[in-house]
N, C-alpha and C. Protein backbone atom coordinates (compact mmCIF):
# COMPACT_ATOMS: atom_id res chain seq x y z
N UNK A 1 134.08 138.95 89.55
CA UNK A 1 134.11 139.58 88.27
C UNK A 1 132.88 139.20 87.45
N UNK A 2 132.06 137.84 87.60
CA UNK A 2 131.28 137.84 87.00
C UNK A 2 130.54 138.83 87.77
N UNK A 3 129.75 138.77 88.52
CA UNK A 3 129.02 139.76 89.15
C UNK A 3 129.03 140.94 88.24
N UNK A 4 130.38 141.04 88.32
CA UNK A 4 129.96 142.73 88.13
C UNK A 4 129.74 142.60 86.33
N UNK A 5 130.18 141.62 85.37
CA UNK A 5 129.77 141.52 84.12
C UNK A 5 128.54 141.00 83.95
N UNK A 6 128.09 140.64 85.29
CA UNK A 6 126.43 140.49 84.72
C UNK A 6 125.62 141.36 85.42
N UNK A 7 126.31 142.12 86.14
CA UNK A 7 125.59 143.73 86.71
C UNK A 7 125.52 144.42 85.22
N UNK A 8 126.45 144.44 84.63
CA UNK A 8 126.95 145.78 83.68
C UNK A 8 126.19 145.24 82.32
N UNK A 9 125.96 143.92 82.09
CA UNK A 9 125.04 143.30 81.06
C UNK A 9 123.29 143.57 81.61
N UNK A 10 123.15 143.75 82.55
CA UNK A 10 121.60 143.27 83.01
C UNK A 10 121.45 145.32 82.94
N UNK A 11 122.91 146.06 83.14
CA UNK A 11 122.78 147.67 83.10
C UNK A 11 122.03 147.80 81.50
N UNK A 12 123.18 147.22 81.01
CA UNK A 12 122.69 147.48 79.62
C UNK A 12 121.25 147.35 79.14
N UNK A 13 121.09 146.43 79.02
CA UNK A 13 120.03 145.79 78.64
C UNK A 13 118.37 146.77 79.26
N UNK A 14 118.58 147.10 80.34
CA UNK A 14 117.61 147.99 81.47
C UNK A 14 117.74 149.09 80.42
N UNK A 15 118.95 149.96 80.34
CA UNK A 15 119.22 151.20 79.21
C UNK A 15 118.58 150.88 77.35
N UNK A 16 118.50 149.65 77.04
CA UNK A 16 118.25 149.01 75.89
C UNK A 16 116.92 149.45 76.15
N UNK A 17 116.26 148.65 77.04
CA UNK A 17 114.93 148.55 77.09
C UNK A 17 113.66 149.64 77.35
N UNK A 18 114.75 150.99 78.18
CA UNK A 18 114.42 152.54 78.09
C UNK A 18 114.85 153.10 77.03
N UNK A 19 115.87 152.85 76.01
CA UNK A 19 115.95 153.93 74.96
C UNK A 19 114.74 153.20 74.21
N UNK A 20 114.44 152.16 73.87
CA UNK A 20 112.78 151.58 72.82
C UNK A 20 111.75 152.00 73.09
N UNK A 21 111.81 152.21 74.84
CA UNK A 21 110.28 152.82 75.20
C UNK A 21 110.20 154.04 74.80
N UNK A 22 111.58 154.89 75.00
CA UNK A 22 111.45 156.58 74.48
C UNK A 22 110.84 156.67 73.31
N UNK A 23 112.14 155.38 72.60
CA UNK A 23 111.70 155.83 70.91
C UNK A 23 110.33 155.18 70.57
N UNK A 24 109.77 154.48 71.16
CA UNK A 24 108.33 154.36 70.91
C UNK A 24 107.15 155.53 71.36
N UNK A 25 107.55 156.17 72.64
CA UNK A 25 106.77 157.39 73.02
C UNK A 25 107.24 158.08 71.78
N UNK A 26 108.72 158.96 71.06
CA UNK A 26 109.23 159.72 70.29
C UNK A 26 107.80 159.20 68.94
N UNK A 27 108.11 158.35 68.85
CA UNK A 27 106.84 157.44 67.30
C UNK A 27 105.72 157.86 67.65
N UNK A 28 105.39 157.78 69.00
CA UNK A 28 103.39 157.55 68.82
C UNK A 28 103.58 159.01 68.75
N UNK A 29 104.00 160.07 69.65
CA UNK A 29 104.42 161.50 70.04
C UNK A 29 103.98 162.28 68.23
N UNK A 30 105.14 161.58 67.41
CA UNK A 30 104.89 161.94 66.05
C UNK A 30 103.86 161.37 65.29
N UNK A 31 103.41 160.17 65.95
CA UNK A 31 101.77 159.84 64.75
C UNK A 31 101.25 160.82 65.32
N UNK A 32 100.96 161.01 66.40
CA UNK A 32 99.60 161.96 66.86
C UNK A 32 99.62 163.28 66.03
N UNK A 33 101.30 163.75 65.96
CA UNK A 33 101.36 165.48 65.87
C UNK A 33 101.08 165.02 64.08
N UNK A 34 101.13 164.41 63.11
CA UNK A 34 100.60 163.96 62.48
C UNK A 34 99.15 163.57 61.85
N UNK A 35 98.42 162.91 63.15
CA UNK A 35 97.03 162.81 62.57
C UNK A 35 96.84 164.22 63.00
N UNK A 36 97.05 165.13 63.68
CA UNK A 36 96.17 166.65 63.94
C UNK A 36 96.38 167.18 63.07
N UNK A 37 97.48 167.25 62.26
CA UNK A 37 97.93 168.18 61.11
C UNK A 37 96.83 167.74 60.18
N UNK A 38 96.95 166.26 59.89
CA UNK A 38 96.12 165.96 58.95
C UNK A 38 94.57 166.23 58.98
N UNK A 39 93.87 165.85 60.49
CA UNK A 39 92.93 166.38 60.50
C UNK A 39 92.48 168.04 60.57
N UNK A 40 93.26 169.09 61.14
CA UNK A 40 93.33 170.47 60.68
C UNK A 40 93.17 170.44 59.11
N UNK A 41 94.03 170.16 58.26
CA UNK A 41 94.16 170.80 57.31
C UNK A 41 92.42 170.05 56.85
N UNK A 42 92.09 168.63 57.01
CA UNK A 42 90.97 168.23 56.29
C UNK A 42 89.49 169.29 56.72
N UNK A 43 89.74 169.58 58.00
CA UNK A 43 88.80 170.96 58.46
C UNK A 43 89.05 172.45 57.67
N UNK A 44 90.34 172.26 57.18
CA UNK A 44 90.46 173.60 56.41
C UNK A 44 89.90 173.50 55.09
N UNK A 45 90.07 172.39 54.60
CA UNK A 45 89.82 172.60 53.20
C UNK A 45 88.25 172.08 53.02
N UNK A 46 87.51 171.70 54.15
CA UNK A 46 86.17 171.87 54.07
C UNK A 46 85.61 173.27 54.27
N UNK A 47 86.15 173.92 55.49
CA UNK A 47 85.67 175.22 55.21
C UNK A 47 86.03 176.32 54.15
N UNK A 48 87.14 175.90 53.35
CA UNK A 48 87.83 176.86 52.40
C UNK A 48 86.53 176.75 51.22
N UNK A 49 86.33 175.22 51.20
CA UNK A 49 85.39 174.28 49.94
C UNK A 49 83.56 175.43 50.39
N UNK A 50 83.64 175.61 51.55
CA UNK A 50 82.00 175.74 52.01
C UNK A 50 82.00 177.57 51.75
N UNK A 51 83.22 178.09 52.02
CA UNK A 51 83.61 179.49 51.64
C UNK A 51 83.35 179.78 49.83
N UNK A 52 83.66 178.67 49.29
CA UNK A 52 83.87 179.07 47.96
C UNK A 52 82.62 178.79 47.16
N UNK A 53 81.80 178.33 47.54
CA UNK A 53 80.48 177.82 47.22
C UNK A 53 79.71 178.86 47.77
N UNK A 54 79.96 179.94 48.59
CA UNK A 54 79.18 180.26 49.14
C UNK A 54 79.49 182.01 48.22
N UNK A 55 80.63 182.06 47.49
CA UNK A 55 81.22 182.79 46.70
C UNK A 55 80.17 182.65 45.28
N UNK A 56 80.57 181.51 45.16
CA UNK A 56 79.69 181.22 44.09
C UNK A 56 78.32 181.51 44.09
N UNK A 57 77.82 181.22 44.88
CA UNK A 57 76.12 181.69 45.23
C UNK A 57 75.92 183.04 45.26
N UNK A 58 77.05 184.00 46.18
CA UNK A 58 76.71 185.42 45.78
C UNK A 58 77.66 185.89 44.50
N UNK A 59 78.20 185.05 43.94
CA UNK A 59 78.43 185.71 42.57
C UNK A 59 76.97 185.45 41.40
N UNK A 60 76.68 184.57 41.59
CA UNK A 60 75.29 183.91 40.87
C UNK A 60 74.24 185.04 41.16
N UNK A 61 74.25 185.63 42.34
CA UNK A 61 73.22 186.40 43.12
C UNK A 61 73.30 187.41 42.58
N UNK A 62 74.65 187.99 42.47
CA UNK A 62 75.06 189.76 42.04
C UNK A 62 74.79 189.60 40.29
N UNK A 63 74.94 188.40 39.82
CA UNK A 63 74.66 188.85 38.27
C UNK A 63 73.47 188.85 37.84
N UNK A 64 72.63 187.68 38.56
CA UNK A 64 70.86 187.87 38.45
C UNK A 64 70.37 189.48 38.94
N UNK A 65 71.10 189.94 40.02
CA UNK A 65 70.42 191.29 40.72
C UNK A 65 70.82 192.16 39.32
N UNK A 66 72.50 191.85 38.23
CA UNK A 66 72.48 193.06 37.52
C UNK A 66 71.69 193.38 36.61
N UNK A 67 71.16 191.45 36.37
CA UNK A 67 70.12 191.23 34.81
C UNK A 67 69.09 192.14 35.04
N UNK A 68 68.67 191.51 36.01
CA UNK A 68 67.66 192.86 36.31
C UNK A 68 67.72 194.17 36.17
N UNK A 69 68.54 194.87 36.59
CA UNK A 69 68.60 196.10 36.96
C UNK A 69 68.76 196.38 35.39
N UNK A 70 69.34 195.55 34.48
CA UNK A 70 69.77 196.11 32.93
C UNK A 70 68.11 196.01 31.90
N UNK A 71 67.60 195.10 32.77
CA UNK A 71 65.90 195.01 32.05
C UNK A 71 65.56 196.13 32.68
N UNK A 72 65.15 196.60 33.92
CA UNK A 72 64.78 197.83 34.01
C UNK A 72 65.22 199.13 33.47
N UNK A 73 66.72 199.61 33.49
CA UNK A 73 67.34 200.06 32.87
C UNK A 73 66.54 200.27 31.58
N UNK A 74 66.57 199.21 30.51
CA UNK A 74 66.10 198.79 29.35
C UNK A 74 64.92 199.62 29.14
N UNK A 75 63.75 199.25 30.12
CA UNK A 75 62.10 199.72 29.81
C UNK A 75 62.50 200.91 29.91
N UNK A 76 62.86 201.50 30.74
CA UNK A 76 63.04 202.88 31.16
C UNK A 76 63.64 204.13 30.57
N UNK A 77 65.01 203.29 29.21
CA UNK A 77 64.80 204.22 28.65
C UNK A 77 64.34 205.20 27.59
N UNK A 78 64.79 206.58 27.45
CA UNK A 78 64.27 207.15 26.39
C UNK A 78 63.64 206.74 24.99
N UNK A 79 64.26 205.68 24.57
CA UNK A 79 63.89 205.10 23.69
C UNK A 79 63.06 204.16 23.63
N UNK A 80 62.63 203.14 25.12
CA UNK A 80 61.91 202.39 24.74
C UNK A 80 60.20 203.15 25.38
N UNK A 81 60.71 204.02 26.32
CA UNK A 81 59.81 204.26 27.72
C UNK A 81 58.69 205.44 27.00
N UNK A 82 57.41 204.99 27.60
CA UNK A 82 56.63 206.43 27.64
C UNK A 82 56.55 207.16 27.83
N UNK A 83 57.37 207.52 28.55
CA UNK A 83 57.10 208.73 29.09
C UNK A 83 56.72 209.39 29.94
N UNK A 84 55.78 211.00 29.26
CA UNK A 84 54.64 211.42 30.08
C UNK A 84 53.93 211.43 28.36
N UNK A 85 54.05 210.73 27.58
CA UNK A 85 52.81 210.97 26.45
C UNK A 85 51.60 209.93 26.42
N UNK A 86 51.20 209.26 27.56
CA UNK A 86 49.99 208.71 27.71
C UNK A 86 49.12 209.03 29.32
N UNK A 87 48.64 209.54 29.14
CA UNK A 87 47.45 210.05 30.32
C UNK A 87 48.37 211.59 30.67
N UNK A 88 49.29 212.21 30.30
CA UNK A 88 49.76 212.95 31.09
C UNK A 88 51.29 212.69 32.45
N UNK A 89 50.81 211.49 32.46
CA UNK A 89 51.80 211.35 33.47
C UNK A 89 53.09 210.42 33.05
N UNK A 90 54.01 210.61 33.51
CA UNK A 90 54.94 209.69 33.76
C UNK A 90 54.79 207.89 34.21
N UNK A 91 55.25 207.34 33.92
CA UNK A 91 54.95 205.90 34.57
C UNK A 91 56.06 205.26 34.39
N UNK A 92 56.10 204.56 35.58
CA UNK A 92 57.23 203.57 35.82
C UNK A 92 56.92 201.66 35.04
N UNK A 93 58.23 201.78 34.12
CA UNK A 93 58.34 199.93 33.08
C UNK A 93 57.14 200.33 32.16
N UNK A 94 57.22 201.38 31.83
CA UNK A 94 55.81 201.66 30.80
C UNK A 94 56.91 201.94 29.17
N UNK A 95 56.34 200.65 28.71
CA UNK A 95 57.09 200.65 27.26
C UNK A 95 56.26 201.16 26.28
N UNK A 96 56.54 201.92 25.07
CA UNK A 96 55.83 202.44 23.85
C UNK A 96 56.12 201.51 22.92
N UNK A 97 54.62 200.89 22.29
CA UNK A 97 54.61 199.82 21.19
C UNK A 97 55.07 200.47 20.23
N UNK A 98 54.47 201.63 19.70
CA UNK A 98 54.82 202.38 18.42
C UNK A 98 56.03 202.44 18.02
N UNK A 99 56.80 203.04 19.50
CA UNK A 99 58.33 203.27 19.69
C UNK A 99 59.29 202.39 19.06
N UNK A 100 58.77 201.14 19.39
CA UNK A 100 59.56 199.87 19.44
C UNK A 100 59.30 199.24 18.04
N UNK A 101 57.92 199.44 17.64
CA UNK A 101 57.67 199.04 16.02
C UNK A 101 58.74 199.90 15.26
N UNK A 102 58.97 201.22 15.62
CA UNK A 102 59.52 202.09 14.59
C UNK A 102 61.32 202.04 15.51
N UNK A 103 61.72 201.65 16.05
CA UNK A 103 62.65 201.15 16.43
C UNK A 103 63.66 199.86 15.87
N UNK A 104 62.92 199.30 15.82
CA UNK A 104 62.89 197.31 15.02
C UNK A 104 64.08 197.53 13.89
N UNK A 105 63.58 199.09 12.98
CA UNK A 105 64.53 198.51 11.73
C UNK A 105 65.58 198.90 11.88
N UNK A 106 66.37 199.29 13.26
CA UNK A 106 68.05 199.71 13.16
C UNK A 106 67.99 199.21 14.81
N UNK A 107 68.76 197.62 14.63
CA UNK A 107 68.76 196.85 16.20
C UNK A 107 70.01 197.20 16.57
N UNK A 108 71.23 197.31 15.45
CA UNK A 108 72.69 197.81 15.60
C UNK A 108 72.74 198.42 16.70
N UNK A 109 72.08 199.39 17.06
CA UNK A 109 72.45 200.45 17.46
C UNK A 109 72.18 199.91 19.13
N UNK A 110 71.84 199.04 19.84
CA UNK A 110 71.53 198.80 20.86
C UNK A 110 72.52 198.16 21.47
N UNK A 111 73.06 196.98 20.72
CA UNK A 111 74.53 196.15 20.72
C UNK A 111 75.31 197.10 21.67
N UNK A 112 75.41 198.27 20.94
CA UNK A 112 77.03 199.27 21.03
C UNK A 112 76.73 199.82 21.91
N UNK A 113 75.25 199.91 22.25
CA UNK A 113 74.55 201.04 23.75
C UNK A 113 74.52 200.09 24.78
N UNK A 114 73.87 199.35 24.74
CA UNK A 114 73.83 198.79 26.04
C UNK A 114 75.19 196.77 26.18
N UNK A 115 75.30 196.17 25.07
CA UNK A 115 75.93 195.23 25.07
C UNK A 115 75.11 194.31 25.52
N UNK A 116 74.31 194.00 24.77
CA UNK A 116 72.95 193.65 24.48
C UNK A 116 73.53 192.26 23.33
N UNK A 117 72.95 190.79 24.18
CA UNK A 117 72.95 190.41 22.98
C UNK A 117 71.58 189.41 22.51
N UNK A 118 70.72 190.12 23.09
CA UNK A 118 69.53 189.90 22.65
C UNK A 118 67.87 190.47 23.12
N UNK A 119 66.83 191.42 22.31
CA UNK A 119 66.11 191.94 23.07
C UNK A 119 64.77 191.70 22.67
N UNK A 120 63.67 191.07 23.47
CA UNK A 120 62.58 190.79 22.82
C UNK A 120 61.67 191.14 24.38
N UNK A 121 60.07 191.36 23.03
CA UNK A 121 58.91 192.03 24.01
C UNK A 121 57.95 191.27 23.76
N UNK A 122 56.78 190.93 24.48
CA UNK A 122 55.82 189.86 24.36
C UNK A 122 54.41 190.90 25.10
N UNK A 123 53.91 190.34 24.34
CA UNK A 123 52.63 191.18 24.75
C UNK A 123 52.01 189.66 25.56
N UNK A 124 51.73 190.17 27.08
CA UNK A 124 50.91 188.79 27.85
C UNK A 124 49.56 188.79 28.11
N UNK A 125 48.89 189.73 28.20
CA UNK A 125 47.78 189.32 29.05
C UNK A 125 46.97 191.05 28.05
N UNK A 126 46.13 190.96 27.32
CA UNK A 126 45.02 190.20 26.79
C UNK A 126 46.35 189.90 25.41
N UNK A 127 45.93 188.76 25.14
CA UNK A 127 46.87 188.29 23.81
C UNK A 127 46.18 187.37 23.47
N UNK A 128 45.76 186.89 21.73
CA UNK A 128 44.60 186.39 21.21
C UNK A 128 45.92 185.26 20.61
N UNK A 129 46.60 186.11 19.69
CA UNK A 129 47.91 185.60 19.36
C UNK A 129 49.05 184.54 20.29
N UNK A 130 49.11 183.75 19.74
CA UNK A 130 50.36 183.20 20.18
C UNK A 130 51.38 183.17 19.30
N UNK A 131 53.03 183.62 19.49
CA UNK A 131 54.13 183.75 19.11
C UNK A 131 53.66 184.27 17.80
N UNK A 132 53.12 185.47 17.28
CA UNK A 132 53.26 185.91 16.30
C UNK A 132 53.85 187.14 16.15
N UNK A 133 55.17 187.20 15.37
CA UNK A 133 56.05 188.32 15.25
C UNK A 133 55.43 189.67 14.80
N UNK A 134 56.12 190.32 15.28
CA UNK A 134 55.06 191.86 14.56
C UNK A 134 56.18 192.36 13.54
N UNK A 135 54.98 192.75 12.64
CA UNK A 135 56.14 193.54 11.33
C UNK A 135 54.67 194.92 10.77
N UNK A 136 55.24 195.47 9.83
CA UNK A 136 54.32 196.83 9.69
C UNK A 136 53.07 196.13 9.17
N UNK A 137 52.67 194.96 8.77
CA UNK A 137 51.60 194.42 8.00
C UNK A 137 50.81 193.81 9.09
N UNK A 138 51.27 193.33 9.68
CA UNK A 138 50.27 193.01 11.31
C UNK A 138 50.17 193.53 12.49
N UNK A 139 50.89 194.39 12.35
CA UNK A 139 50.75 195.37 13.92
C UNK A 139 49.39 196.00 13.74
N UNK A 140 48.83 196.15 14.78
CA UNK A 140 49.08 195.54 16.33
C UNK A 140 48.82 194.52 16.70
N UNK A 141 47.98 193.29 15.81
CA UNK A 141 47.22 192.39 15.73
C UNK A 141 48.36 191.27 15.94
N UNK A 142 49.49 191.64 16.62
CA UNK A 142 50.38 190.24 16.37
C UNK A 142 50.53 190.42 18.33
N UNK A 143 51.87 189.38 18.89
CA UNK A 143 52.35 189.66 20.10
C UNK A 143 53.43 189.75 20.79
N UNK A 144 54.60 189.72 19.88
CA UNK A 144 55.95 189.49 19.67
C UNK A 144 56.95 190.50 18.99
N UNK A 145 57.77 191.17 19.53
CA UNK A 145 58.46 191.87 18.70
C UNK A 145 60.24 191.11 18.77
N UNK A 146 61.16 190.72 18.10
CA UNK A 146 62.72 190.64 18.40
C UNK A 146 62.66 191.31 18.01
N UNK A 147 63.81 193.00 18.80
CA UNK A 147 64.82 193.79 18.31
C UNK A 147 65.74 193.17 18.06
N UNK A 148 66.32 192.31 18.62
CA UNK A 148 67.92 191.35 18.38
C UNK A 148 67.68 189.93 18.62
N UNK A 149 67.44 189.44 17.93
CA UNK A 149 67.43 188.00 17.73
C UNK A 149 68.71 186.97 18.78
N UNK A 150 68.45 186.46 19.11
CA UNK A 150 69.58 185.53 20.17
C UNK A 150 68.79 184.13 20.58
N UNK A 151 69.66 183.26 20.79
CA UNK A 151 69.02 181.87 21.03
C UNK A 151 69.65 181.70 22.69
N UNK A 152 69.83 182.68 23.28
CA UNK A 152 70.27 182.03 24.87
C UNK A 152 69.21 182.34 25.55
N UNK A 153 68.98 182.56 26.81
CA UNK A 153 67.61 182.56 27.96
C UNK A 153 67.99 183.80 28.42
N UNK A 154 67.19 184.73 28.70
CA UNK A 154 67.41 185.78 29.70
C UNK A 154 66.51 186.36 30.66
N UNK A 155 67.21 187.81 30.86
CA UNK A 155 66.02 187.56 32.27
C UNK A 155 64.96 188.52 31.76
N UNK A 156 63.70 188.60 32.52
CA UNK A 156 62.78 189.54 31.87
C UNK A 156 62.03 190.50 33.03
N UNK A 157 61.24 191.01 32.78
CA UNK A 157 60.18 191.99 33.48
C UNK A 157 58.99 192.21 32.85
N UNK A 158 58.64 192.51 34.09
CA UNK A 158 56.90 192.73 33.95
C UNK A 158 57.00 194.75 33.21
N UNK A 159 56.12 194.39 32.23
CA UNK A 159 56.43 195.97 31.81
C UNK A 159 54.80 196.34 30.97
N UNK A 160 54.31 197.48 30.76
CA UNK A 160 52.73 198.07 30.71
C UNK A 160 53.41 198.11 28.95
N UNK A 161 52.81 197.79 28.24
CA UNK A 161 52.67 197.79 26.80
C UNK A 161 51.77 198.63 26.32
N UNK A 162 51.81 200.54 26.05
CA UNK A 162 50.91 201.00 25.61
C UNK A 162 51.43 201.70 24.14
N UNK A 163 50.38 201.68 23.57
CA UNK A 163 50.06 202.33 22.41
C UNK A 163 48.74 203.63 21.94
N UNK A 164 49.11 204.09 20.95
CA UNK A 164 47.98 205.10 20.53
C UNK A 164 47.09 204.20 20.02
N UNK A 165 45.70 204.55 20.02
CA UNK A 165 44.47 203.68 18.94
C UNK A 165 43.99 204.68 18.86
N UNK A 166 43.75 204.22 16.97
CA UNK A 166 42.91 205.50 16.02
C UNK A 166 41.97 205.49 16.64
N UNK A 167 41.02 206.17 17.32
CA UNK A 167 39.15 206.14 17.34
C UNK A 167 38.70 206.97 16.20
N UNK A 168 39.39 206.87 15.21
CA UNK A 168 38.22 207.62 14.32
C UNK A 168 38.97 209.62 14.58
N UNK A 169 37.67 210.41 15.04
CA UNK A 169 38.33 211.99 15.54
C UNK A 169 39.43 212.10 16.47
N UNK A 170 39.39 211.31 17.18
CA UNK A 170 40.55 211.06 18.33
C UNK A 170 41.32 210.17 18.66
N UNK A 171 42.59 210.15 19.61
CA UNK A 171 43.14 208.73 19.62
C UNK A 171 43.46 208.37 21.18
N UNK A 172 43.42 207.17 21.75
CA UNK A 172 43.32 206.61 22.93
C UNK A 172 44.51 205.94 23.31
N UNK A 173 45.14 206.57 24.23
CA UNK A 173 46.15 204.98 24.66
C UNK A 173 45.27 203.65 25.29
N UNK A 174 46.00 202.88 24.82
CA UNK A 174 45.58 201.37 25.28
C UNK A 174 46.61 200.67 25.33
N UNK A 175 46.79 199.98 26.91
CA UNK A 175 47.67 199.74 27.17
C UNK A 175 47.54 198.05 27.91
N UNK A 176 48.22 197.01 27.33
CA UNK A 176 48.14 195.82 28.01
C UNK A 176 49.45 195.47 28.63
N UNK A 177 49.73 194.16 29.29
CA UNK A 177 50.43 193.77 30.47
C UNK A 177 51.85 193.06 29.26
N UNK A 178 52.45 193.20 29.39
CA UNK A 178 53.89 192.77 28.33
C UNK A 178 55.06 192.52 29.22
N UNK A 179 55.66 191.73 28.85
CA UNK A 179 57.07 191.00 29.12
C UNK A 179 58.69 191.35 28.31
N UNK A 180 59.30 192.67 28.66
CA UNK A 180 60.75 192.49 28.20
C UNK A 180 61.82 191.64 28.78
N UNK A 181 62.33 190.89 27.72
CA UNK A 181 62.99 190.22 27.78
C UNK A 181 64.78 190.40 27.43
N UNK A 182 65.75 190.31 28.16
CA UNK A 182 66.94 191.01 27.58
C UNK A 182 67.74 190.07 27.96
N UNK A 183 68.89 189.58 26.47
CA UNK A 183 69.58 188.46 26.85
C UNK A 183 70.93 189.16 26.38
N UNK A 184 72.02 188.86 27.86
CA UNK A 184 73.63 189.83 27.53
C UNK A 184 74.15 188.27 27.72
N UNK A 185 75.32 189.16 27.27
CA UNK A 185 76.82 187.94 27.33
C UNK A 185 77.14 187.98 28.49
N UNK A 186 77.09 188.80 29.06
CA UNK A 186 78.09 188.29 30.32
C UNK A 186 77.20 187.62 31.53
N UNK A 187 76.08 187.06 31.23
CA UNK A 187 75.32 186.00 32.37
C UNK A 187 74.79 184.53 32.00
């Protein structure tokens, strides 16, 4: 009888010592399925992180491409643009000084047209002047016009700055190298 109570003790104990190993395989079994989860998701939320940055860059991209397109827009139109009333022809970012002098005293009206919240022109290249505003007492002799006054940064363009000049019997366009500048709210 002992025999067989120390068969059936030494059984046990053999069964003891296989259910710990299971439940230790069952443990490591679950760290592992564990660290993969954890490492998946840390791969996800780097690429979610590298996706969203990369969102950001072409959102940054599409509003610089619109600034632009709203400065061109801008030179181009009817109101600021030449036309065909210098040489005959048409020209492309060709702004009228005159236009814009006699423009100056009603800026309201640009706000509500384009949503504009700020529009200025710089005369660059020949310019004797530095930062001097134009008003009817120094034109043309100045290099600066604000239609709308604003203190934020915006974007600008290269644009042909022409005007009429008296010669006396006749009158000449003359036209130098100028900078519009257009500052909106929504960039």
């Amino acid at each position: 009888m002992e025999k067989r109570y120390s068969a059936k003790i030494v059984e046990k104990e053999r069964i003891k010592r296989k259910n710990k190993k299971a439940q230790m395989k069952i443990q490591q079994t679950a760290f592992v399925l564990i660290a993969i989860t954890l490492f998946f998701a840390l791969i996800g939320m780097f690429f979610l992180n590298y996706k969203m940055s990369q969102m950001k860059e072409s959102a940054n991209f599409l509003k610089e491409q619109e600034a632009k397109k709203l400065v061109s827009k801008l030179a181009n139109s009817p109101e600021f643009s030449c036309g065909s009333s210098f040489e005959g022809e048409k020209r492309g970012d060709c702004v009228d000084f005159d236009k814009i002098m006699a423009l100056k005293k009603n800026p309201s009206y640009y706000n509500e047209l384009w949503d504009v919240e700020g529009i200025e022109i710089k005369k660059i290249y020949p310019s004797k002047n530095k930062n001097i505003e134009c008003n009817e007492s120094n034109y043309p002799d100045c290099n600066k016009i604000t239609i709308i006054a604003s203190n934020r940064t915006g974007k600008s363009a290269y644009v042909s700055l022409c005007r009429k000049a008296d010669l006396g019997i006749y009158t000449k366009s003359k036209c130098v190298i100028g900078e519009i500048i257009v500052k909106y709210k929504n960039f």
